[in-house]
Protein backbone atom coordinates (compact mmCIF):
# COMPACT_ATOMS: atom_id res chain seq x y z
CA UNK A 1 24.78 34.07 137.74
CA UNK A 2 21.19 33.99 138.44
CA UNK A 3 18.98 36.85 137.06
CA UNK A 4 17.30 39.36 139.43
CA UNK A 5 13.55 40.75 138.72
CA UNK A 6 13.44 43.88 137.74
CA UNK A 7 10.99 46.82 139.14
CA UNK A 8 9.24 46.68 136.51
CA UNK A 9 8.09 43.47 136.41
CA UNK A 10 7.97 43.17 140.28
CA UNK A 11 5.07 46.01 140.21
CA UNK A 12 3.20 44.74 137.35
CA UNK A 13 3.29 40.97 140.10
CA UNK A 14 2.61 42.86 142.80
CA UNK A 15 5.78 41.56 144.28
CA UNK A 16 7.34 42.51 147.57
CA UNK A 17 10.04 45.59 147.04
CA UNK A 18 12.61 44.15 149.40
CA UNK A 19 12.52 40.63 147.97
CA UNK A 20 10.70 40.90 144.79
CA UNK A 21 9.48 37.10 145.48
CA UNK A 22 6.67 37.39 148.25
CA UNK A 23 3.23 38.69 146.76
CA UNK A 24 1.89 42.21 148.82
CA UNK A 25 -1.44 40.96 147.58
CA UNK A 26 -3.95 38.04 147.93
CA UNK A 27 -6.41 37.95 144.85
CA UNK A 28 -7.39 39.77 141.66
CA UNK A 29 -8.17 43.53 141.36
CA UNK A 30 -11.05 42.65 139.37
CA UNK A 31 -11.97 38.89 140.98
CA UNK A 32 -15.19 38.40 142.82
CA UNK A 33 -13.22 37.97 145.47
CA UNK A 34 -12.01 41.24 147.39
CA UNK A 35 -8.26 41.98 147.23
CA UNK A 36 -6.37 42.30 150.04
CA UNK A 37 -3.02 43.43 150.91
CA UNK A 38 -0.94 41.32 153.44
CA UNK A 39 0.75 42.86 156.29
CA UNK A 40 4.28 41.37 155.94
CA UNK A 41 5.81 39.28 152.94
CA UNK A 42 5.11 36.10 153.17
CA UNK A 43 8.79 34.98 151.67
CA UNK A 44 11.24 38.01 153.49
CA UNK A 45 8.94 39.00 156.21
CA UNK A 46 9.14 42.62 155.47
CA UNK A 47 6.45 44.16 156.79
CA UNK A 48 4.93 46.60 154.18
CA UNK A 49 3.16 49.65 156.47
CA UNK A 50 6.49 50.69 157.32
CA UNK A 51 5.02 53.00 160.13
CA UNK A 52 1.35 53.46 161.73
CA UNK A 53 -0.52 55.74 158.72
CA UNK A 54 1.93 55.15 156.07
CA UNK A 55 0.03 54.06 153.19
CA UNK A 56 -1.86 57.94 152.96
CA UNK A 57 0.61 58.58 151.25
CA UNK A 58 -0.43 56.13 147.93
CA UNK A 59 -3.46 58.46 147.89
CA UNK A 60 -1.27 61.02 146.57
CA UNK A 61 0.02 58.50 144.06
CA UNK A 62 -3.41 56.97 143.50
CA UNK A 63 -4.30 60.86 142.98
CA UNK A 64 -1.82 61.25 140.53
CA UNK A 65 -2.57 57.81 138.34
CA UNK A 66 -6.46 59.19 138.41
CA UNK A 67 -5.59 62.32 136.85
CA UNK A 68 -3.42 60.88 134.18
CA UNK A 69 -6.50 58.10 133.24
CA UNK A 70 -9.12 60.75 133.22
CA UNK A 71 -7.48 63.17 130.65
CA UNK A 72 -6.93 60.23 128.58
CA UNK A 73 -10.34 58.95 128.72
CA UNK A 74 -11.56 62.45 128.20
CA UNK A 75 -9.40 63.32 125.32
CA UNK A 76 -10.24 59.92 123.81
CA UNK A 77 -14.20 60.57 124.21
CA UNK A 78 -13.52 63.99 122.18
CA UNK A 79 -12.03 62.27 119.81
CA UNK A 80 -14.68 59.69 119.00
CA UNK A 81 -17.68 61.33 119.66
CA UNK A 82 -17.34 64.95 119.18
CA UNK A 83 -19.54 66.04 122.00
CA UNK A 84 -20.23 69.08 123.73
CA UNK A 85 -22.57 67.81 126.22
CA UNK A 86 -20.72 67.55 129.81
CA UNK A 87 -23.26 64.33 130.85
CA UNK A 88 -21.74 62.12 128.34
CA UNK A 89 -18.42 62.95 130.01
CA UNK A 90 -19.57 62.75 133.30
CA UNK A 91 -21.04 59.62 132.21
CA UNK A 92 -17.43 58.00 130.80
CA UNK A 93 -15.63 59.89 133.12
CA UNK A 94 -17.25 58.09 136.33
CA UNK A 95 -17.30 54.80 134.46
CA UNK A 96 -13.71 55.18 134.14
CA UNK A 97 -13.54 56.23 137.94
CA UNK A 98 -15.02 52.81 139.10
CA UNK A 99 -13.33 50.78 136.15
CA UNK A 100 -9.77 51.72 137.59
CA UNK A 101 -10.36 51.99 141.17
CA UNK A 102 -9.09 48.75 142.23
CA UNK A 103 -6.28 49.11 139.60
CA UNK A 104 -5.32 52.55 140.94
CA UNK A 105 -5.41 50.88 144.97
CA UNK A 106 -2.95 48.27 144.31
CA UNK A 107 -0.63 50.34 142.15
CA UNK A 108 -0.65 53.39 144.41
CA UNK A 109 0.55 51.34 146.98
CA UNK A 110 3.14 49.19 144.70
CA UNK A 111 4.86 52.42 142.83
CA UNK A 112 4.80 54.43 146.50
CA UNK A 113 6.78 50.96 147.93
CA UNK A 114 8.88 50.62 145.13
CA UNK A 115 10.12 53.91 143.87
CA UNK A 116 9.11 56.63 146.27
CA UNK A 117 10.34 55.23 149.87
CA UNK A 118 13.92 55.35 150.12
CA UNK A 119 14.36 53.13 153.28
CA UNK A 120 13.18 50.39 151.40
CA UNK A 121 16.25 48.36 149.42
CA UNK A 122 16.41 45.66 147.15
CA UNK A 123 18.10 42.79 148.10
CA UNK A 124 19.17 40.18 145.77
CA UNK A 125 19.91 37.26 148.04
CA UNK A 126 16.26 36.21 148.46
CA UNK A 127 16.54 35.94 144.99
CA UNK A 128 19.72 33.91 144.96
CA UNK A 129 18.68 31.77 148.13
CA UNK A 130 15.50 30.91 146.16
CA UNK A 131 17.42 29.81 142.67
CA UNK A 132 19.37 27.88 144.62
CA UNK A 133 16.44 25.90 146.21
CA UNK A 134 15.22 25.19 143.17
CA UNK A 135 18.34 23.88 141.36
């Protein structure tokens, strides 16, 4: 019995939700070289903008992940420095805006694929077909 990928792990790859093998992306978040998403897997051939527009919805997500990171960063400045002045918070805060920008865009996108689209399925046998290539 072969094992299967779990969510988990396919999000933190960046792996296709249908297949969990393909890659959604081409490059680092933080490379010199500009990420980029691809338009279908290149292992299952699903094709990832499910409909014309669909990805506005990761800004939501991406919205949501941005929130979470500044309050964190914020409470942690607090807690180290003590400060009442809002420009060294405005300071770390938009440090920490640019820092996780290119984290937040591919993980929007992954966690809106994976967990919040119900059309899209898992399917194990792309999984399976690939063990068995490479026995």
């Amino acid at each position: 019995m072969p094992t299967h990928t779990s969510k988990i792990k396919a999000i933190a790859a960046s792996k296709c939700p249908k297949c969990r093998v393909g890659h959604m992306f081409v490059g680092s978040p933080y490379g010199m070289k500009k990420q980029r998403m691809n338009d279908i897997c290149p292992h299952c051939g699903f094709r990832f903008e499910i409909e014309p527009g669909y990805f506005y919805a990761a800004m939501y997500v991406s919205y949501g992940l941005s929130m979470a990171q500044l309050v964190i960063v914020g409470l942690l400045t607090y807690e180290f420095t003590k400060s009442e002045s809002p420009w060294v918070y405005l300071a770390v805060l938009l440090v920490a805006i640019a820092v996780s920008a290119p984290f937040n865009y591919r993980y929007s996108r992954l966690i809106l694929l994976h967990y919040l689209t119900p059309k899209v399925k898992y399917d194990p046998k792309y999984e399976d077909e690939l063990a068995k290539t490479d026995s």
